[in-house]
Protein backbone atom coordinates (compact mmCIF):
# COMPACT_ATOMS: atom_id res chain seq x y z
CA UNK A 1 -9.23 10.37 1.77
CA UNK A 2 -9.05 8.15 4.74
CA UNK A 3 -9.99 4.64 5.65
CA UNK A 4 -13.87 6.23 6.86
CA UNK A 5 -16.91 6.67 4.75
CA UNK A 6 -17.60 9.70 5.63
CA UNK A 7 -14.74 11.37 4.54
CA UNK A 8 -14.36 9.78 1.04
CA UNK A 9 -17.82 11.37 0.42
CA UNK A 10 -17.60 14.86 1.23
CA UNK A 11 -18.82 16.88 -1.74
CA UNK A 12 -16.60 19.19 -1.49
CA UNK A 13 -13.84 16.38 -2.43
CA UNK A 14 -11.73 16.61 -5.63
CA UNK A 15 -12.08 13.99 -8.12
CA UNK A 16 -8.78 12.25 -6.65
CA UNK A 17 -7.56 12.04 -3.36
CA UNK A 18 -4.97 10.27 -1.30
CA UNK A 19 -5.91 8.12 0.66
CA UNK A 20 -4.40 7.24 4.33
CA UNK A 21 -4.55 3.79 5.81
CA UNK A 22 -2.60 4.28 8.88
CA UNK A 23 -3.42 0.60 10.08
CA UNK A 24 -4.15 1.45 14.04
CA UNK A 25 -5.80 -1.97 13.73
CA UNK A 26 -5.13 -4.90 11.67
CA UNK A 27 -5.44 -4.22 7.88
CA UNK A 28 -5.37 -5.62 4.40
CA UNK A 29 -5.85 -4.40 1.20
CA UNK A 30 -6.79 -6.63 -2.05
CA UNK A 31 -7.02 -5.97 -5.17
CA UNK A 32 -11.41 -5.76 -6.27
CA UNK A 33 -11.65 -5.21 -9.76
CA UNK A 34 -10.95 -1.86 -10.75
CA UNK A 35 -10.42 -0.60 -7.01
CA UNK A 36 -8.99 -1.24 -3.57
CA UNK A 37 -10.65 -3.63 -0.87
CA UNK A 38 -9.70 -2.05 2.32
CA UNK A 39 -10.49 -4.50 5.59
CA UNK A 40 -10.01 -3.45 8.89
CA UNK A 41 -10.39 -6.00 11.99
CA UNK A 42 -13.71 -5.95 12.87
CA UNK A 43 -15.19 -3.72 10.48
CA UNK A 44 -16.98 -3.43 7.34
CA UNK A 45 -14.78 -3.61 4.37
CA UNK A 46 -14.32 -0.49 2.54
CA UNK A 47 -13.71 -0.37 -1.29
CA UNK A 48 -12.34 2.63 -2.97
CA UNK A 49 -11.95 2.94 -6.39
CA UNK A 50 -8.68 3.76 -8.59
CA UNK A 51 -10.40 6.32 -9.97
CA UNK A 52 -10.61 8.56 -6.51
CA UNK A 53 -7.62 7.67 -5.24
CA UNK A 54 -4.26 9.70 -5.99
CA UNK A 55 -2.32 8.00 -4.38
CA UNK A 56 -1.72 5.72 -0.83
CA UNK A 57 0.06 6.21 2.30
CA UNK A 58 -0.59 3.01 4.79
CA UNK A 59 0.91 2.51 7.77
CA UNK A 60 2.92 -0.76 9.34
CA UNK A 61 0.59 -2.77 10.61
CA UNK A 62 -1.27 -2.73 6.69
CA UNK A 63 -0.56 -6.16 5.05
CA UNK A 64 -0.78 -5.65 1.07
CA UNK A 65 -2.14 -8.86 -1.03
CA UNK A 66 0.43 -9.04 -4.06
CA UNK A 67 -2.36 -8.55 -6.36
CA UNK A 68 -3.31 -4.99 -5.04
CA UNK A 69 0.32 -3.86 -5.07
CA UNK A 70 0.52 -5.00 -9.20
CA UNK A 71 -2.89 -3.01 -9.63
CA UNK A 72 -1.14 -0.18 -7.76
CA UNK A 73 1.66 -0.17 -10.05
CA UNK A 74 -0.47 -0.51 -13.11
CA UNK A 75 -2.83 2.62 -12.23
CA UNK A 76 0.98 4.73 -11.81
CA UNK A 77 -0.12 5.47 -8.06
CA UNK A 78 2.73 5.27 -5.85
CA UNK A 79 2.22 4.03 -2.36
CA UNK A 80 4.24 5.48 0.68
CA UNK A 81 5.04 3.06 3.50
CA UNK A 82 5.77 4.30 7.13
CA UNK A 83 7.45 2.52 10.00
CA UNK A 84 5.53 1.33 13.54
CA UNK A 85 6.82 5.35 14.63
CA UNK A 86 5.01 6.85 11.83
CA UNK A 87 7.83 7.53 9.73
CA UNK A 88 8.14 7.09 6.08
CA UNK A 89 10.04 4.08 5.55
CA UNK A 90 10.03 3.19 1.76
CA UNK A 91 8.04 3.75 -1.23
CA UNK A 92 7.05 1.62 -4.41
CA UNK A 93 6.05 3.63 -8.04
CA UNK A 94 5.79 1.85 -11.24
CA UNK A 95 8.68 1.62 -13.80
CA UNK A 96 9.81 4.90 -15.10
CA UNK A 97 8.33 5.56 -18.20
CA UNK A 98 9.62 8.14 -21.17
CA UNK A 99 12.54 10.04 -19.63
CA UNK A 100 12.26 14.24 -20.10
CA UNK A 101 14.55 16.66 -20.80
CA UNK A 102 15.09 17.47 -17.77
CA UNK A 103 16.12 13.50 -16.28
CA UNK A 104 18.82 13.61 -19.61
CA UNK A 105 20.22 17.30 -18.10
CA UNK A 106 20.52 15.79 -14.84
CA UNK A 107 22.43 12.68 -15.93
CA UNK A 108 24.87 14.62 -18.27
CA UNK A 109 25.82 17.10 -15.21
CA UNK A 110 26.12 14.19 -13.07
CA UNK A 111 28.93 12.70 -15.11
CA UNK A 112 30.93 15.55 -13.79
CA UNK A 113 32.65 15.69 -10.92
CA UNK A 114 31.71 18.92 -9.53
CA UNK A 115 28.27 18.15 -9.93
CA UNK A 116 27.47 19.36 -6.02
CA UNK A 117 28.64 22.42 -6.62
CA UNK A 118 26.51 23.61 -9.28
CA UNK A 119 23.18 21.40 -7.70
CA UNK A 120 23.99 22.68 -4.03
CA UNK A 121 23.82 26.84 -4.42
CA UNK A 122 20.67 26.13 -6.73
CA UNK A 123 19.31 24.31 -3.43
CA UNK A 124 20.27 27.05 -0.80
CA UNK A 125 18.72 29.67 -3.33
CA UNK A 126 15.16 27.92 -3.45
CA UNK A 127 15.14 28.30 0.71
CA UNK A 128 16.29 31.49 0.73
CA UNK A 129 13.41 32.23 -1.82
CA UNK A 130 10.61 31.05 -0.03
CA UNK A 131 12.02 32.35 3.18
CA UNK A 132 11.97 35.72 1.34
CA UNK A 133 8.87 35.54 -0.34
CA UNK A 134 7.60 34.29 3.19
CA UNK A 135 8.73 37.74 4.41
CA UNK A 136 7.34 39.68 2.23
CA UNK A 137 3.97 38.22 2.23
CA UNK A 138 3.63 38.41 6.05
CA UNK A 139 4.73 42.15 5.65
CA UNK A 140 2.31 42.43 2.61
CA UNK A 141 -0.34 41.21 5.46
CA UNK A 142 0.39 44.25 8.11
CA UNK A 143 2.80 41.26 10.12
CA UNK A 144 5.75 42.71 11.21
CA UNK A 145 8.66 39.94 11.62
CA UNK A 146 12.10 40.73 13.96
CA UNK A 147 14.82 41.45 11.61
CA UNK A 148 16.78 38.70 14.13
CA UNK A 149 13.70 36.62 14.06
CA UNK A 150 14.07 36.35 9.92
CA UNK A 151 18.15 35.93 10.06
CA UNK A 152 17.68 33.03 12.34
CA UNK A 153 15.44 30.96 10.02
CA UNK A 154 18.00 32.20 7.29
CA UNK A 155 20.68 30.39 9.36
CA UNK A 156 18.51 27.59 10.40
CA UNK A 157 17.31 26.54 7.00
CA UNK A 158 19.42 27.91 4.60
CA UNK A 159 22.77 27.85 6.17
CA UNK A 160 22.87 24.28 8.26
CA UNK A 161 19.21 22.64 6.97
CA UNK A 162 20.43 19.44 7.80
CA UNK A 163 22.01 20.33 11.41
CA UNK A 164 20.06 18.38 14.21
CA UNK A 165 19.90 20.62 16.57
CA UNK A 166 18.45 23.43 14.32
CA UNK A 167 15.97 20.96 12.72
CA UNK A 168 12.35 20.57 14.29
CA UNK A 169 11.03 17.24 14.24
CA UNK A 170 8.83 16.27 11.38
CA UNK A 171 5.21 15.63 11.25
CA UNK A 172 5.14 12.46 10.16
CA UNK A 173 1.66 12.37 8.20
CA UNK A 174 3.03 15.85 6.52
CA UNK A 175 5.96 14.43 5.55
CA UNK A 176 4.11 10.85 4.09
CA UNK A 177 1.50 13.21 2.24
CA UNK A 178 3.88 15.24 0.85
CA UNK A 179 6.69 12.29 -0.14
CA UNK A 180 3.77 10.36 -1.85
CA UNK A 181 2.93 13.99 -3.52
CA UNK A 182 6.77 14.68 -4.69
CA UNK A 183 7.22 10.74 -5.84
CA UNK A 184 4.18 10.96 -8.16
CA UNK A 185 4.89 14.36 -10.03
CA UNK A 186 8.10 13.40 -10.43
CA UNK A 187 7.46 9.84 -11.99
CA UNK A 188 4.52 11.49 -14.18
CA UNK A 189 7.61 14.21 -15.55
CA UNK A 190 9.48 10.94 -16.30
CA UNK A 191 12.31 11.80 -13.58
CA UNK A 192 13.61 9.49 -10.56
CA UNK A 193 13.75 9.83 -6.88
CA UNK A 194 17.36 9.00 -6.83
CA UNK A 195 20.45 9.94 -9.36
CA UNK A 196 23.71 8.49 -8.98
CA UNK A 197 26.98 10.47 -10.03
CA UNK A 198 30.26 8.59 -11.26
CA UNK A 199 31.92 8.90 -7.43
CA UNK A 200 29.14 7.13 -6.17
CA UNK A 201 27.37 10.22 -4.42
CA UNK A 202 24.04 10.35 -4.77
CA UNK A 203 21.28 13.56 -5.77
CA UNK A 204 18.56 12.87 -3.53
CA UNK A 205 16.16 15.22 -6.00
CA UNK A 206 12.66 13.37 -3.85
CA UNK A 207 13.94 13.92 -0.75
CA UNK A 208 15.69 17.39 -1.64
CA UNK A 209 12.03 18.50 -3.00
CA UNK A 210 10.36 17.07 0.10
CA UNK A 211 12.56 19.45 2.14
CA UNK A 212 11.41 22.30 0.29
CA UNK A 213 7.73 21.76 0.54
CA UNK A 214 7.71 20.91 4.27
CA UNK A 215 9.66 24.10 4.81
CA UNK A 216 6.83 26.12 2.49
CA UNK A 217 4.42 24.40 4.31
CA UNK A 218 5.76 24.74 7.92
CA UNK A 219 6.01 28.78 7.06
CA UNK A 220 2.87 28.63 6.00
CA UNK A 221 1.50 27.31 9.12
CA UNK A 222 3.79 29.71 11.36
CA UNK A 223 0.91 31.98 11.88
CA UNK A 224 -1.69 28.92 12.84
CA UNK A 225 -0.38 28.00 16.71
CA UNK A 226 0.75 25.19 17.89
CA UNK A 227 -2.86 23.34 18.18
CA UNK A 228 -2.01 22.88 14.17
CA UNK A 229 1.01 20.18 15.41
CA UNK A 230 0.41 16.61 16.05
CA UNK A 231 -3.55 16.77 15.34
CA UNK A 232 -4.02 14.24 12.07
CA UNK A 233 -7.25 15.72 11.19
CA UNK A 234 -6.11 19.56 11.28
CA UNK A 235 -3.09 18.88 9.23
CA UNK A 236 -4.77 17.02 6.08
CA UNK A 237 -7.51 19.98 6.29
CA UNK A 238 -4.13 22.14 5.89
CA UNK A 239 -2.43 20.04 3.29
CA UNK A 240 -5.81 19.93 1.36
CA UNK A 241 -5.68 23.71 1.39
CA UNK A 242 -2.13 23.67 0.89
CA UNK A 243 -2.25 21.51 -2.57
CA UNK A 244 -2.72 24.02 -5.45
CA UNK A 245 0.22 25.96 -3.88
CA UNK A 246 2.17 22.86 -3.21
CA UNK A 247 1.43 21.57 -7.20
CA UNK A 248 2.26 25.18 -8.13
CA UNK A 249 5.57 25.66 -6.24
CA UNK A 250 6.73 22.15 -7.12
CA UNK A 251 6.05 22.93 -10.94
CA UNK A 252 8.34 25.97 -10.37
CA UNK A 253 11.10 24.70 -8.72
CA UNK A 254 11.16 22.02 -11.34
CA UNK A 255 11.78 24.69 -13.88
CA UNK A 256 13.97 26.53 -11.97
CA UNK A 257 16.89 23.52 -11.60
CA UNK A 258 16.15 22.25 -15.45
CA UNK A 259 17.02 26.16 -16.53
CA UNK A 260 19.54 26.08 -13.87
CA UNK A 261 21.24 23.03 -14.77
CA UNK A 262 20.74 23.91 -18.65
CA UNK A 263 22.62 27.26 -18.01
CA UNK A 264 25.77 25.73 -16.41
CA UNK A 265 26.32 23.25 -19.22
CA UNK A 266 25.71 25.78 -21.84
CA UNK A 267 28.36 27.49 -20.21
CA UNK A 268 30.94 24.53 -19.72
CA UNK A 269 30.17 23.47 -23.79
């Protein structure tokens, strides 16, 4: 969903959709009964209800009456906000509500020490995973891929993800779809963006996740050219095809660090 007609209506459209106010003009959004009042400088007003929107990614120049944030907040949508370069900036979600198994796992390892070591391999092994199962289903396909082409994206993104020279810059409307994605699954399984061991160091377990999705989603758009980069429209026709995996693979990995995280203290008990 954007801030046009035409593509809120597209009967093709799921139910829900998240909608993109990247403010390229003057904007504000009030609160209209039980939806969003969308007015852009010298246009009609547009008003989307809570009831198709998943969730909101606005840009800089979108001022926010107080009354739509609180109606926001009360609908559990989170809203992504990005800076005047297009980067996300900051988020707002409502209140966590009933914590899950997984959130009290998380805490009791984080009262450890050692905590990094037993969250960081779990991390490497999820990139090495979907760099494998990449491999496997371009081979699947009849795609042959270098065997030095493959090691290199081992070493890129599973040996030094966070080195800057090794790290392609990021599409910023991926990267807001996707955060706003992560932030809502994660309050909806009752867990935070942010934990907080006893030393002070932080689990990033949004921003780890994001990682993870932009790197299944930049595989999967390895194949599609380089016409698939910097075009807004392309890329949310991609991350609209990209959603069931993206729900799926997030689900999964999910699992995988609750069982993960279960095993080691089973093992220290």
């Amino acid at each position: 969903m954007t801030h046009t007609s035409t593509h809120a209506t597209q009967t093709a459209a799921p139910s829900r959709l998240p909608l993109y106010l990247y403010g390229k003009s003057p904007t504000r959004v009030e609160a209209d009964g039980p939806a969003l009042l969308v007015r852009i400088l010298h246009k009609a007003p547009l008003r989307y209800p809570f009831a198709r929107i998943a969730r909101v990614i606005a840009g800089a120049r979108v001022e926010w009456q107080a009354q739509a944030l609180a109606a926001c907040q009360q609908e559990g949508m989170p809203i992504v906000f990005l800076d005047t370069s297009g980067e996300p900036s900051g988020y707002l979600l409502p209140a966590q509500g009933k914590p899950s198994r997984l959130n009290s796992v998380i805490e009791e390892i984080l009262a450890r020490a050692d905590w990094p070591q037993q969250y960081t391999p779990w991390l490497r092994a999820q990139r090495m995973r979907l760099l494998q199962n990449w491999l496997n289903a371009r081979q699947t396909a009849g795609v042959e891929i270098e065997r030095e082409e493959f090691r290199e994206r081992v070493r890129q993104h599973v040996y030094r993800p966070e080195s800057e020279p090794a790290r392609a810059p990021r599409d910023h409307v991926q990267t807001a779809a996707i955060s706003a994605y992560v932030l809502q699954t994660l309050h909806r399984a009752g867990l935070k963006p942010r934990y907080w061991g006893d030393a002070g160091e932080a689990l990033e377990l949004a921003a780890d996740l994001i990682r993870l999705l932009e790197l299944a989603l930049e595989l999967e758009k390895s194949g599609l050219g380089a016409a698939m980069h910097g075009d807004n429209t392309a890329m949310l026709r991609i991350l609209h095809s990209f959603a069931n995996r993206m729900n799926g693979l997030l689900l999964t990995l999910l699992g995988s660090l609750h069982r993960h995280l279960k095993t080691q203290l089973e093992e220290w008990h």
